[in-house]
N, C-alpha and C. Protein backbone atom coordinates (compact mmCIF):
# COMPACT_ATOMS: atom_id res chain seq x y z
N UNK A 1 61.62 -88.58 -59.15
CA UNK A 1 61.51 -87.14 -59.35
C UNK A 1 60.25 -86.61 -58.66
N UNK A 2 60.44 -85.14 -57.84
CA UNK A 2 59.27 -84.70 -57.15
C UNK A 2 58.35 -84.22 -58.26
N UNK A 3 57.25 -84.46 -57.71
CA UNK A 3 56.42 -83.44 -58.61
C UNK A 3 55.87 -82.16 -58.39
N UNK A 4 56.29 -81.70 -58.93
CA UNK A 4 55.67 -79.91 -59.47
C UNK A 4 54.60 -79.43 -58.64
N UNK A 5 54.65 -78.52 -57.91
CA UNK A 5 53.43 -77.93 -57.56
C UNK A 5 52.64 -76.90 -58.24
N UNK A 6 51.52 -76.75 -58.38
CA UNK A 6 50.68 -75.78 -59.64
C UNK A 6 51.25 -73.93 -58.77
N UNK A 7 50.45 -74.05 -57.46
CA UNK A 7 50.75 -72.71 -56.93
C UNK A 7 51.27 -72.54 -55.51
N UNK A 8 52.11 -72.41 -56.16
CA UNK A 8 53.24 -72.49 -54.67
C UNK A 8 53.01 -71.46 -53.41
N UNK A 9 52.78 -71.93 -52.23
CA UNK A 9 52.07 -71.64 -50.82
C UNK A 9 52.16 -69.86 -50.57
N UNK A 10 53.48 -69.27 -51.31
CA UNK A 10 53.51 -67.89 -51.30
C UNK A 10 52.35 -67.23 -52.49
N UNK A 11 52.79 -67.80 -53.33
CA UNK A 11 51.34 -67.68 -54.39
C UNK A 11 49.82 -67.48 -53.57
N UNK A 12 49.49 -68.75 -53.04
CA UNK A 12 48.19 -68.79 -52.64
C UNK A 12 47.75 -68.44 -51.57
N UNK A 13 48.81 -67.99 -50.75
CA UNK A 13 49.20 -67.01 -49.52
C UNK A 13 49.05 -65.52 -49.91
N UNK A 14 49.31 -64.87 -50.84
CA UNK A 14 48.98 -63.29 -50.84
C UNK A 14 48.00 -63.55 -52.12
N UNK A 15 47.12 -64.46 -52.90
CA UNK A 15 45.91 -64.38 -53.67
C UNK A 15 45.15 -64.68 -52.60
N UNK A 16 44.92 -65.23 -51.45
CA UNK A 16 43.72 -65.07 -50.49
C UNK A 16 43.86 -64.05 -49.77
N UNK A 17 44.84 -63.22 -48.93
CA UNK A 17 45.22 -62.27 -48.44
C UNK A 17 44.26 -60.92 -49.34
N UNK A 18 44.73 -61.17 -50.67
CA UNK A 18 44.09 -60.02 -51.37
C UNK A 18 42.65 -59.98 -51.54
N UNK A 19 42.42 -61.10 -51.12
CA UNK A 19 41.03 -61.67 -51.37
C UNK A 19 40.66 -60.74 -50.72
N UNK A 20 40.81 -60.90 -49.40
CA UNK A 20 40.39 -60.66 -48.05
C UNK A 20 40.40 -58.59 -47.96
N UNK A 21 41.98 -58.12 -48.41
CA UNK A 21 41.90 -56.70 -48.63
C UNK A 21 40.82 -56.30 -49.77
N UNK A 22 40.51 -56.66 -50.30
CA UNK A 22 40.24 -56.37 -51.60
C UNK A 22 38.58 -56.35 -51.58
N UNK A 23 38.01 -56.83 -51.00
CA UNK A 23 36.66 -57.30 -50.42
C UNK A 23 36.62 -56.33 -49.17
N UNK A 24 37.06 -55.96 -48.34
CA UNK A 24 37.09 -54.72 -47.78
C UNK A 24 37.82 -53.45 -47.92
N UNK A 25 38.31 -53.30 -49.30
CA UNK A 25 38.40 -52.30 -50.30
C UNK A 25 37.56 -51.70 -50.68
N UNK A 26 37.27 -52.90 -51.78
CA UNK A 26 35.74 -52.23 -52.12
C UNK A 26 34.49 -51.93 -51.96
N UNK A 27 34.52 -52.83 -50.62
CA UNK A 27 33.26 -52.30 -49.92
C UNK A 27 33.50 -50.84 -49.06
N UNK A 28 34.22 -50.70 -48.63
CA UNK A 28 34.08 -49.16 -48.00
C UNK A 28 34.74 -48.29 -49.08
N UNK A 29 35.22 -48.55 -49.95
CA UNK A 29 35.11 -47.94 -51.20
C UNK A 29 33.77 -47.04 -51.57
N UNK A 30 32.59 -48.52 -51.68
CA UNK A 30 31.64 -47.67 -51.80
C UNK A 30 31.01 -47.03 -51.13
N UNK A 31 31.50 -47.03 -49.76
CA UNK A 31 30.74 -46.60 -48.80
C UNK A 31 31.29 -44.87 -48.95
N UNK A 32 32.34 -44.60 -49.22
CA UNK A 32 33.57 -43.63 -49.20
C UNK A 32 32.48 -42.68 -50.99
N UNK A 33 32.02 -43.77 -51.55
CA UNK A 33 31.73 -43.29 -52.76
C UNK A 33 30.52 -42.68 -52.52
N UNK A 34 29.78 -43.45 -51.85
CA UNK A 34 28.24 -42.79 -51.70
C UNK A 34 27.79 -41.51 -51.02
N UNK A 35 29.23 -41.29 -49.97
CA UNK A 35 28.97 -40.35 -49.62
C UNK A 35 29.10 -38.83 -50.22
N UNK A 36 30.37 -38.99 -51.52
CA UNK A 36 30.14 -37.68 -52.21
C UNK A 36 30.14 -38.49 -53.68
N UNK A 37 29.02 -38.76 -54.25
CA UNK A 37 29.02 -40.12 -55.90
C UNK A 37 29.91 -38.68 -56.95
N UNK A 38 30.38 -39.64 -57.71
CA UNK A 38 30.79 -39.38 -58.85
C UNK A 38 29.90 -39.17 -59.92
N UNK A 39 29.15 -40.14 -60.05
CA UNK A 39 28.28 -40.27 -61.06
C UNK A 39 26.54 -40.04 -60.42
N UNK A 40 25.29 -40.51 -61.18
CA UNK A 40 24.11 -40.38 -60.32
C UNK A 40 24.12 -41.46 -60.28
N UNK A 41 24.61 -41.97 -59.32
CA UNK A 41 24.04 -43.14 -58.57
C UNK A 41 25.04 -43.72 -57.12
N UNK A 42 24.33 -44.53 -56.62
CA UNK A 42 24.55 -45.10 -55.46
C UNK A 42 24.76 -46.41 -54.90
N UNK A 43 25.63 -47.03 -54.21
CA UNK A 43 26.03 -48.41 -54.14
C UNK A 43 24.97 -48.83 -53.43
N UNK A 44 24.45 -49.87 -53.60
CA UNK A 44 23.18 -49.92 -52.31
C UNK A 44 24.09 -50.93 -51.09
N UNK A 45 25.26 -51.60 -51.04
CA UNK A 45 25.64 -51.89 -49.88
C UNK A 45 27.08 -50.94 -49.32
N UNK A 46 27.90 -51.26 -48.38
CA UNK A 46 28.88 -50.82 -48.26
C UNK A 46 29.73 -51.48 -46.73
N UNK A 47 31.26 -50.78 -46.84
CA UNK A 47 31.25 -51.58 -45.43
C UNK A 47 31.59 -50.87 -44.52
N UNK A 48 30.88 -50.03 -43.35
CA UNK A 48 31.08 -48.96 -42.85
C UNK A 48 29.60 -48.43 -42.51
N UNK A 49 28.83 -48.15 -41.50
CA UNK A 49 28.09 -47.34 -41.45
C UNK A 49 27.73 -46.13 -41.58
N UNK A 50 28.68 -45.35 -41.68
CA UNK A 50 28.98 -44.15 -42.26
C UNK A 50 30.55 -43.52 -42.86
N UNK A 51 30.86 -42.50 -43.71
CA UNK A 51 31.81 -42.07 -44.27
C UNK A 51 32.91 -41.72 -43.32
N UNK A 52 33.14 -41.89 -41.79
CA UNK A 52 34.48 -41.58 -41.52
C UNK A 52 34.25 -43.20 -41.14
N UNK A 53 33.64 -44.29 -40.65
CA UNK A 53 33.96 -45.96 -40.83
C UNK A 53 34.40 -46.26 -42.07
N UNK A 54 33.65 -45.73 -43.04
CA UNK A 54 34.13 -46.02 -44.40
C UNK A 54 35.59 -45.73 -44.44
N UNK A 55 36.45 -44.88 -44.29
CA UNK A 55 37.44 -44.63 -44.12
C UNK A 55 38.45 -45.41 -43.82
N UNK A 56 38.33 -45.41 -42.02
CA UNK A 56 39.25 -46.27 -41.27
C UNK A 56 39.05 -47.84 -41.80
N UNK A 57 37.70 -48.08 -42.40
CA UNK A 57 37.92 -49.85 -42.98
C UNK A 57 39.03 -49.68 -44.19
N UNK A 58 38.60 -48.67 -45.07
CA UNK A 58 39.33 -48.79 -46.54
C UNK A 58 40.75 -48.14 -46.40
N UNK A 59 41.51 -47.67 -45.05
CA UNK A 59 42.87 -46.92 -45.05
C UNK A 59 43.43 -48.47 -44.25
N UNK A 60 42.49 -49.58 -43.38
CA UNK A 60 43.15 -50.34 -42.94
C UNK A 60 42.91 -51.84 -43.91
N UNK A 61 42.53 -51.18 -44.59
CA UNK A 61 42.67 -52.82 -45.90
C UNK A 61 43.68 -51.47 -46.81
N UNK A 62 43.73 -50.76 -47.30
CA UNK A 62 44.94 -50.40 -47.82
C UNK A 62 46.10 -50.72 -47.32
N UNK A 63 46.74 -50.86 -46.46
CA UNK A 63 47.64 -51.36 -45.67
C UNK A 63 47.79 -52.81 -46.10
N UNK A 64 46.78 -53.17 -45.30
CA UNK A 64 47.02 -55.26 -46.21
C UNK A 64 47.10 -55.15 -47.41
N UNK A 65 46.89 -54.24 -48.47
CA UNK A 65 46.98 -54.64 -49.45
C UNK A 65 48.00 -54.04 -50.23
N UNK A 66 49.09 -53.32 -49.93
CA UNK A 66 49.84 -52.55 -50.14
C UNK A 66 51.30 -53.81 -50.00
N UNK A 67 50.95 -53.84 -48.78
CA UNK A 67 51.91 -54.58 -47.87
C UNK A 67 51.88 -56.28 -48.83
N UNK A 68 51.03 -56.42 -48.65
CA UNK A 68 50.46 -57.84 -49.31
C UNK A 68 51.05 -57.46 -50.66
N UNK A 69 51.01 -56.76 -51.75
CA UNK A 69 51.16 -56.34 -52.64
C UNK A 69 52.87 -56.74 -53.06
N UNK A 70 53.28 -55.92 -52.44
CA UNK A 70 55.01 -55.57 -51.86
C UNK A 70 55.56 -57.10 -51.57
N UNK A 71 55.22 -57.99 -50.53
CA UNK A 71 55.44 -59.59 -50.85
C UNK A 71 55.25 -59.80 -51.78
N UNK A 72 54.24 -60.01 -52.76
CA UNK A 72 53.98 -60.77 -53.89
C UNK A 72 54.92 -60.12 -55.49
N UNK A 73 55.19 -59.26 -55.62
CA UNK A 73 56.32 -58.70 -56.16
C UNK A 73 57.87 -59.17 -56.04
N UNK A 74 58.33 -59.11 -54.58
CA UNK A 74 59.00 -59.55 -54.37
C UNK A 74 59.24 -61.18 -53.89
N UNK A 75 58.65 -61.83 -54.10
CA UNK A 75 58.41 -63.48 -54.89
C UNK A 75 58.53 -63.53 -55.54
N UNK A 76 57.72 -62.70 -56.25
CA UNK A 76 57.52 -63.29 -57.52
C UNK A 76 58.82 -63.05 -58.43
N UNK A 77 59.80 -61.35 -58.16
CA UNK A 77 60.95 -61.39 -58.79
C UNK A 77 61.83 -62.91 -58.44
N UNK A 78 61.99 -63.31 -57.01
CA UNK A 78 62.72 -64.10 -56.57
C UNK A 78 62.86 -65.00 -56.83
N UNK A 79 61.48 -65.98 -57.16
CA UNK A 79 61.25 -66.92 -57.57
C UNK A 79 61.28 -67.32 -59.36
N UNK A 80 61.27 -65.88 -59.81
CA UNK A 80 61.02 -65.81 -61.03
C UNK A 80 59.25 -66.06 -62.07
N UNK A 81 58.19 -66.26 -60.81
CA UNK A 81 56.53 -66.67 -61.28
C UNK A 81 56.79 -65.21 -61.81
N UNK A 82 57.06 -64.26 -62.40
CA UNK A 82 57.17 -63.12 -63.65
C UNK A 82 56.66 -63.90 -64.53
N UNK A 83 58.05 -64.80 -64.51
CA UNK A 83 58.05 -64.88 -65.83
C UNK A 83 56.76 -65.60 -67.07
N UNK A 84 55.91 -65.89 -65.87
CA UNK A 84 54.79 -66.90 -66.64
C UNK A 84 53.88 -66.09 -67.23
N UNK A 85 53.93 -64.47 -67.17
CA UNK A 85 53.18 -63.61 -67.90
C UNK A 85 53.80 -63.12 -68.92
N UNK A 86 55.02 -63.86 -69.35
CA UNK A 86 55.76 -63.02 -70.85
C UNK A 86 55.85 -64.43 -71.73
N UNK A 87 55.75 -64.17 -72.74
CA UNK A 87 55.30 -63.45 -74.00
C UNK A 87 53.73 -63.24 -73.91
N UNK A 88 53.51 -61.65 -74.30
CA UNK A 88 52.54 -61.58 -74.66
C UNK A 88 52.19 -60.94 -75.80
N UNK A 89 51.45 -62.13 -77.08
CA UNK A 89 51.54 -61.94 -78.42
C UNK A 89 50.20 -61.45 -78.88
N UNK A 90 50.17 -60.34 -79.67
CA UNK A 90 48.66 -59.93 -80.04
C UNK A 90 47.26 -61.08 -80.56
N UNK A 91 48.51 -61.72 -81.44
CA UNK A 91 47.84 -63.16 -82.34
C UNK A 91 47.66 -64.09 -81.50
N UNK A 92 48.24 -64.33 -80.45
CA UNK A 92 48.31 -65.72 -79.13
C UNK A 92 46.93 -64.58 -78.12
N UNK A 93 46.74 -63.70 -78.20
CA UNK A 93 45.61 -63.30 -77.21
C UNK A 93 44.29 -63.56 -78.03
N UNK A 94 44.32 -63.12 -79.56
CA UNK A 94 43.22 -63.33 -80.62
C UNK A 94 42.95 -64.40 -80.06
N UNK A 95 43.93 -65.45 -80.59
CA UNK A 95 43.87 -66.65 -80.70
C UNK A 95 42.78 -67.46 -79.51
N UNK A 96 43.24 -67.04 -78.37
CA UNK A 96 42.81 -67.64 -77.34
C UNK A 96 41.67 -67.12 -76.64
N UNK A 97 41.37 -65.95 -77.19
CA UNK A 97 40.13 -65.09 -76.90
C UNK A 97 38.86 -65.81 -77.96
N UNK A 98 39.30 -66.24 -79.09
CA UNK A 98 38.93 -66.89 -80.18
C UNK A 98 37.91 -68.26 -79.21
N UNK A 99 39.16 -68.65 -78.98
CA UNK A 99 38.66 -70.12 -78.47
C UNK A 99 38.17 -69.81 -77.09
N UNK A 100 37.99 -69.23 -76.25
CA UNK A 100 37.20 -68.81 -75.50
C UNK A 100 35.90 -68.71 -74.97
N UNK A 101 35.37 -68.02 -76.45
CA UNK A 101 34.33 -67.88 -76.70
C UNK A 101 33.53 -68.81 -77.46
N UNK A 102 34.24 -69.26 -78.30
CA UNK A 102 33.83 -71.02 -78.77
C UNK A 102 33.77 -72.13 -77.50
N UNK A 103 34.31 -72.04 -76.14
CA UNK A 103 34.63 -73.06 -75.49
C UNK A 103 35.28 -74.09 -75.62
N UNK A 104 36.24 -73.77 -76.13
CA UNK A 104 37.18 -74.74 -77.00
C UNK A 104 38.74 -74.20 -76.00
N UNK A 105 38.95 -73.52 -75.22
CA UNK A 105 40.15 -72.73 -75.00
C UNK A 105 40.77 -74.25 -73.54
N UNK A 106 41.81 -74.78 -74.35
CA UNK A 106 42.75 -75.93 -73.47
C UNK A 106 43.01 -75.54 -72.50
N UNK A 107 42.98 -75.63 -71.26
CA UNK A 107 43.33 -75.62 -69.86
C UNK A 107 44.55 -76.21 -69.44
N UNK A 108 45.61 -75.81 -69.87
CA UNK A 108 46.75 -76.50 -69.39
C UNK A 108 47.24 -76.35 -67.85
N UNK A 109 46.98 -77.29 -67.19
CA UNK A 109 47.58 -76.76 -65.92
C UNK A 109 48.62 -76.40 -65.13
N UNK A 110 48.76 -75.37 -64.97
CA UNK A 110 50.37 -74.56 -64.28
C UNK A 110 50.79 -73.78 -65.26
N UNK A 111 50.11 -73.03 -66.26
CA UNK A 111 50.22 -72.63 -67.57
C UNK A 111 49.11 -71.28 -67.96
N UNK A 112 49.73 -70.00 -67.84
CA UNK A 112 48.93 -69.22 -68.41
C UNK A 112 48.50 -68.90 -69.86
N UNK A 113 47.35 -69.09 -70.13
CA UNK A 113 47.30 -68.82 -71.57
C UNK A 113 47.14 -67.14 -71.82
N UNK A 114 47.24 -67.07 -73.35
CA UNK A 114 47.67 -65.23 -73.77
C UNK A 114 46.82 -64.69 -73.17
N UNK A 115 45.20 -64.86 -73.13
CA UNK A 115 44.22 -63.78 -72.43
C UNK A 115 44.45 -63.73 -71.32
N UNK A 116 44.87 -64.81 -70.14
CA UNK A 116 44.97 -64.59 -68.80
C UNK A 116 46.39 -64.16 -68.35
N UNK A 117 47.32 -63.95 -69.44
CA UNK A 117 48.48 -62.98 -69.11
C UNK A 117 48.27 -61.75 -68.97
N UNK A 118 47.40 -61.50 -70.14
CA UNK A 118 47.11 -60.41 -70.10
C UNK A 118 46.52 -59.41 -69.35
N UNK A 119 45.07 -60.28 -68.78
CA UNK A 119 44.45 -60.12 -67.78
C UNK A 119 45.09 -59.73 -66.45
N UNK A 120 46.01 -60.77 -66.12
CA UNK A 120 46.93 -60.58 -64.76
C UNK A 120 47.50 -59.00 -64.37
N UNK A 121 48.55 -59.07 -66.07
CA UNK A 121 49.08 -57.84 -66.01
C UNK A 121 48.55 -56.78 -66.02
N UNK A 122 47.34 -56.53 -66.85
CA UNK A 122 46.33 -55.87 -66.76
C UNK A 122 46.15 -55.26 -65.34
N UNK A 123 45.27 -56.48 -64.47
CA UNK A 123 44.93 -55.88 -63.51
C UNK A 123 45.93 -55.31 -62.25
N UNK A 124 46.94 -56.25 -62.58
CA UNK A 124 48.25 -55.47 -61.40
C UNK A 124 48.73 -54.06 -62.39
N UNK A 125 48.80 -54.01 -63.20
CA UNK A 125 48.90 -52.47 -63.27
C UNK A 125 47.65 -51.36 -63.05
N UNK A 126 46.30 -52.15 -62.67
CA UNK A 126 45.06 -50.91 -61.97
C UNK A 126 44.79 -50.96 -61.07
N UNK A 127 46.03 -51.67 -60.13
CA UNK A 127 46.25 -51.99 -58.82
C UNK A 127 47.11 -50.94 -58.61
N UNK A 128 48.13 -51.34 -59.32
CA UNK A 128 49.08 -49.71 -59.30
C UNK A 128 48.41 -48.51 -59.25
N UNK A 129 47.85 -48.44 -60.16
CA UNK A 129 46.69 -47.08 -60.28
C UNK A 129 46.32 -46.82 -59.49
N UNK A 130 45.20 -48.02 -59.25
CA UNK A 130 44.13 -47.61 -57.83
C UNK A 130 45.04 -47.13 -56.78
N UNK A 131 46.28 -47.88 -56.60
CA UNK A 131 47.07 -47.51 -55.31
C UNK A 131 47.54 -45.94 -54.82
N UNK A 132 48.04 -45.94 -56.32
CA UNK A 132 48.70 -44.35 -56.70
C UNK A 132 47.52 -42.97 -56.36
N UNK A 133 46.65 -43.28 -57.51
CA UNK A 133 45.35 -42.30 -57.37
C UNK A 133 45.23 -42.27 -55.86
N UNK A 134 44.86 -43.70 -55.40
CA UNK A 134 44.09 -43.29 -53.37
C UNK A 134 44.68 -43.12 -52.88
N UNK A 135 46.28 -42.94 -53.31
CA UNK A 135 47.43 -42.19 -52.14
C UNK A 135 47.03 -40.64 -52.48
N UNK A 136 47.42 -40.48 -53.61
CA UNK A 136 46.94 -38.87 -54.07
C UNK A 136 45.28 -38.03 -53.70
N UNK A 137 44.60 -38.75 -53.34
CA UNK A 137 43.09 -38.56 -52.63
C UNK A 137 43.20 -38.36 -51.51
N UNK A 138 44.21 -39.45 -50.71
CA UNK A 138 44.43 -39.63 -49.21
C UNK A 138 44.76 -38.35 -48.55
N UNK A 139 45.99 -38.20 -49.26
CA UNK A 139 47.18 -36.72 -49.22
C UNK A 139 47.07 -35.77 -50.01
N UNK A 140 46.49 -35.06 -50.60
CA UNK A 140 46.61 -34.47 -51.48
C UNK A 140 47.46 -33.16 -51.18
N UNK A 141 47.69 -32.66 -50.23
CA UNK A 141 48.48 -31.35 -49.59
C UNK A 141 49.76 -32.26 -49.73
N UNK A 142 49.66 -33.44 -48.85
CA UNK A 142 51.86 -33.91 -48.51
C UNK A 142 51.69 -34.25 -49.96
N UNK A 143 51.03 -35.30 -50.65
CA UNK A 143 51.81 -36.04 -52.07
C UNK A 143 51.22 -35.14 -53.31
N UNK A 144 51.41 -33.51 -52.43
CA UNK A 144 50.77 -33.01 -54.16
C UNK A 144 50.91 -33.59 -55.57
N UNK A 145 52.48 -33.88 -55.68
CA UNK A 145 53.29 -33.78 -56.72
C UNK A 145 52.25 -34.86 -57.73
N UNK A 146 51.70 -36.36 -56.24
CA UNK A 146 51.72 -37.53 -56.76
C UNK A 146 49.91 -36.76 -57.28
N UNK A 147 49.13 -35.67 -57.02
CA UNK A 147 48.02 -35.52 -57.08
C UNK A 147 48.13 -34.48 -58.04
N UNK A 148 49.02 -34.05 -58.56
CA UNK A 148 49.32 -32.91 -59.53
C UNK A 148 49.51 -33.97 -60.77
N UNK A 149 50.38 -35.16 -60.81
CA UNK A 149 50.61 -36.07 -61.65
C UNK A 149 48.97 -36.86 -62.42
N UNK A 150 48.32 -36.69 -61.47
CA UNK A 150 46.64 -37.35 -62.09
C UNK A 150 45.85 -36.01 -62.69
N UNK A 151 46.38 -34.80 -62.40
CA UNK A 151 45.70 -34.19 -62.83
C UNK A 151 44.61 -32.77 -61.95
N UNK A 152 45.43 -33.42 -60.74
CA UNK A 152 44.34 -32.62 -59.38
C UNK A 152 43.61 -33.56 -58.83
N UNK A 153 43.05 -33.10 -57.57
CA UNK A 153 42.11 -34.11 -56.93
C UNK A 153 40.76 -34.24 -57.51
N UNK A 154 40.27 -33.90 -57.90
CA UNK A 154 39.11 -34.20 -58.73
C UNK A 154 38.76 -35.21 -59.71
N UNK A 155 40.01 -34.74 -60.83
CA UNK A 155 40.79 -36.05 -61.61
C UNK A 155 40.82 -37.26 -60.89
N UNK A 156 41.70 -37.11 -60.13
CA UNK A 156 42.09 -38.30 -59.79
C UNK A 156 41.23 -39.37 -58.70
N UNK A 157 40.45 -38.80 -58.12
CA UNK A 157 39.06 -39.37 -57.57
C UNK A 157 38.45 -40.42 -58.98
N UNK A 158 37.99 -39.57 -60.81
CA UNK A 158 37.63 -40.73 -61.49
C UNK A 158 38.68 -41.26 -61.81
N UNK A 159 40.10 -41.08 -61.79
CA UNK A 159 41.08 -41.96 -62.03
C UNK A 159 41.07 -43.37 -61.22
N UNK A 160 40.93 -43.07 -59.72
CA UNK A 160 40.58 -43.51 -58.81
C UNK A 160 39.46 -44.71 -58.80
N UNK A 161 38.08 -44.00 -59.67
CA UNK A 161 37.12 -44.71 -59.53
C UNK A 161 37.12 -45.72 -61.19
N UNK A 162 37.55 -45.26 -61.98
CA UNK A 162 37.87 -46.50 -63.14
C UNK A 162 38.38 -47.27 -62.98
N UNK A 163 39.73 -47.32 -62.18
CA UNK A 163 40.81 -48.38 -61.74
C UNK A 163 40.00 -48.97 -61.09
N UNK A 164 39.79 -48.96 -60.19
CA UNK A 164 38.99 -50.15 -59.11
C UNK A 164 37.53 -50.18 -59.92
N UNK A 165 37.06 -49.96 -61.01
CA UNK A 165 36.15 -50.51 -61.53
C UNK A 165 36.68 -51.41 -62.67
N UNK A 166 38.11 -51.43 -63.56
CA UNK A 166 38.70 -52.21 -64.13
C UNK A 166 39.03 -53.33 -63.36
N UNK A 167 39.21 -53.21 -61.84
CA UNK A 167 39.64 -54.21 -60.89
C UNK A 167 38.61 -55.33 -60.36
N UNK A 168 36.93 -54.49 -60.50
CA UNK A 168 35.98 -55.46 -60.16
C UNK A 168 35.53 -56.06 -61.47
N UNK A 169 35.45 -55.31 -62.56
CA UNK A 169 35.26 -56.36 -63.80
C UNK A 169 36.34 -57.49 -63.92
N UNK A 170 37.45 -57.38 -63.57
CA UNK A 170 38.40 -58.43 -64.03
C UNK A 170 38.00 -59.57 -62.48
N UNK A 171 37.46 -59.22 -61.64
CA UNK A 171 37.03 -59.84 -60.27
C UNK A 171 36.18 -60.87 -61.05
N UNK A 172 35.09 -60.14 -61.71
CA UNK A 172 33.68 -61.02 -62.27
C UNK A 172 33.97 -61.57 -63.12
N UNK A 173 34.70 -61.50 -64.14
CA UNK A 173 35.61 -62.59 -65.16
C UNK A 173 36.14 -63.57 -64.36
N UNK A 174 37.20 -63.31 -63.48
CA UNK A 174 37.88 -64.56 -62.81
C UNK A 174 36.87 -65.83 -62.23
N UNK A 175 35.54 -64.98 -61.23
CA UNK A 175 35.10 -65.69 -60.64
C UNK A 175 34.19 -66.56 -61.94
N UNK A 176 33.80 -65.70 -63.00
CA UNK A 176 32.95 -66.34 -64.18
C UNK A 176 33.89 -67.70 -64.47
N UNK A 177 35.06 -67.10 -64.97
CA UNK A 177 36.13 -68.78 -65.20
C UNK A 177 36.52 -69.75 -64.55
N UNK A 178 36.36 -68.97 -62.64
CA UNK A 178 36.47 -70.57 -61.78
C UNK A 178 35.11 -71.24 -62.29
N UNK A 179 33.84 -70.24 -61.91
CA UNK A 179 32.36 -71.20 -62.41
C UNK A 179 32.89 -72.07 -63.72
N UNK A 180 33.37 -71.56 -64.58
CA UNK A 180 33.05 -72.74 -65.98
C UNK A 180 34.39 -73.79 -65.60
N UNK A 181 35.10 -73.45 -65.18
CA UNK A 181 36.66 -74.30 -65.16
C UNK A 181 36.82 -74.72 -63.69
N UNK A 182 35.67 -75.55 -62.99
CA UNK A 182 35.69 -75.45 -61.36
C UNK A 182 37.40 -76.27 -61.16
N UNK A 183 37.65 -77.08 -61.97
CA UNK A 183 38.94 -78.00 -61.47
C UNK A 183 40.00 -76.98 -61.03
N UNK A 184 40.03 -75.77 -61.76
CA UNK A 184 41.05 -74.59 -61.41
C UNK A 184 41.21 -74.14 -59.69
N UNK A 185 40.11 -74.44 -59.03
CA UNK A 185 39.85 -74.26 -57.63
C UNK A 185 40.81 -74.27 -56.73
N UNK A 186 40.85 -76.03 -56.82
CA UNK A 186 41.44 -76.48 -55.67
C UNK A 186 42.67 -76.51 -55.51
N UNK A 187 43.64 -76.38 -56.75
CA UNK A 187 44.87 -76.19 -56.62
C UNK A 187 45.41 -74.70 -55.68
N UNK A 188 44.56 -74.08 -55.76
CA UNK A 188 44.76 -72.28 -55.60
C UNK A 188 44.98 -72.85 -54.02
N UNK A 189 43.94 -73.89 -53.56
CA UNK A 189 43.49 -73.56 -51.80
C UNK A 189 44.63 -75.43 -51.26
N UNK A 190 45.23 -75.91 -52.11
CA UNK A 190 46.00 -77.20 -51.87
C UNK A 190 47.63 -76.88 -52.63
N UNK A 191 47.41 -75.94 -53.64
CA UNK A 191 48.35 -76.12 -54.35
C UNK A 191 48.77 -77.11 -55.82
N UNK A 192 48.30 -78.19 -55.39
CA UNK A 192 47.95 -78.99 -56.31
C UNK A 192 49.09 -79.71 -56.81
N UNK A 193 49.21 -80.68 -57.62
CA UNK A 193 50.82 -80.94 -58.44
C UNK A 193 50.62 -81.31 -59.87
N UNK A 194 51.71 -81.25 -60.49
CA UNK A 194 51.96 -81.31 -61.57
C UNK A 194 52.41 -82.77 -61.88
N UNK A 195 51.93 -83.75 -62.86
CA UNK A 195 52.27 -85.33 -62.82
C UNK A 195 53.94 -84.99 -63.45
C-alpha cells in the first residue's frame, strides 16, 4: 500500500504562490496606506517608492492572488481538501485552544485540529473581504453596487484595512506555530507522507 502524502503538490503550490502575492500585498499595501493613513500613524517600510509604484505592485500581486486564489478553491472542491475544515465544534475549539496554551495540544499529522480549522476558514473568508473591499476601492464608479454594499468608499477603505489586518495577525500566529512545531515545515516544501 502507497503511502499518504501530508500536502499534496497543488496544496503547496498555491500556499507558496500566496506566500509570494501576499508579501507583495502587503507591502505596497502599506505603501498605498501611508500615503493617505487611516489612522495616526505610518508603516515605516513599504514596497514601492512612491503611491502610484505602490499601486502597480499591489494591482499586480492582486492578480496572483486572485487567480492563485480561484485554483486553490477549485482543488480543493475537486479533490475534496474542504473537507478537512468541517466539523467545526465550539467545545473541540475550547478544547484545543485549552491545550494550546498549556502546550499540551497533539500534532497529528495530515490532521487539522478545531483552532486551526477555524483559523483557515477564518482567514479565507478576510481574503474574501480584503478581495471584495479592494475591488470596491479599485472601482468605485464601475463596481458601485460592490462599494455601495461596504457602505461607500470611505467605509470600505477600513473595511479594507481590518481584513488585511485580520490577515497579518493570522500570518504571525502561523509563523509563531511553525517556530514552536518546526517538524510542520518540511512537509509543506516536500510534501511529506503519511506511514
Amino acid at each position: 500500500m502507497r503511502a499518504r502524502v501530508i500536502h499534496p503538490w497543488p496544496l503547496r503550490l498555491t500556499h507558496w504562490l500566496n506566500v509570494i502575492a501576499m508579501v507583495m500585498m502587503i507591502g505596497s499595501g502599506w505603501q498605498i496606506y501611508n500615503a493617505s493613513p487611516l489612522f495616526n500613524f505610518n508603516f515605516p517600510v513599504g514596497i514601492g517608492a512612491w503611491l502610484g509604484a505602490g499601486i502597480a505592485w499591489h494591482l499586480a500581486a492582486m492578480w496572483l492572488l486572485v487567480l492563485n486564489g480561484l485554483i486553490y478553491l477549485v482543488w480543493s472542491l475537486a479533490s475534496g481538501h474542504y473537507r478537512k475544515f468541517f466539523p467545526i465544534r465550539p467545545r473541540a475549539v475550547l478544547a484545543d485552544l485549552g491545550a494550546a496554551f498549556r502546550f499540551n495540544l497533539k500534532h497529528e499529522r495530515g490532521v487539522y485540529n478545531a483552532v486551526q480549522r477555524l483559523l483557515y476558514l477564518g482567514v479565507l473568508l478576510a481574503g474574501l473581504l480584503a478581495v471584495l473591499s479592494g475591488l470596491s476601492i479599485w472601482k468605485p464608479v464601475q463596481l458601485w453596487f460592490l462599494c455601495d454594499a461596504f457602505g461607500g468608499f470611505f467605509i470600505a477603505r477600513y473595511v479594507h484595512f481590518f481584513a488585511m489586518t485580520g490577515i497579518c495577525l493570522f500570518i504571525l500566529v502561523h509563523l509563531l506555530l511553525v517556530a514552536l512545531v518546526p517538524k510542520t515545515l518540511p512537509p509543506m516544501i516536500t510534501g511529506g507522507r503519511l506511514p
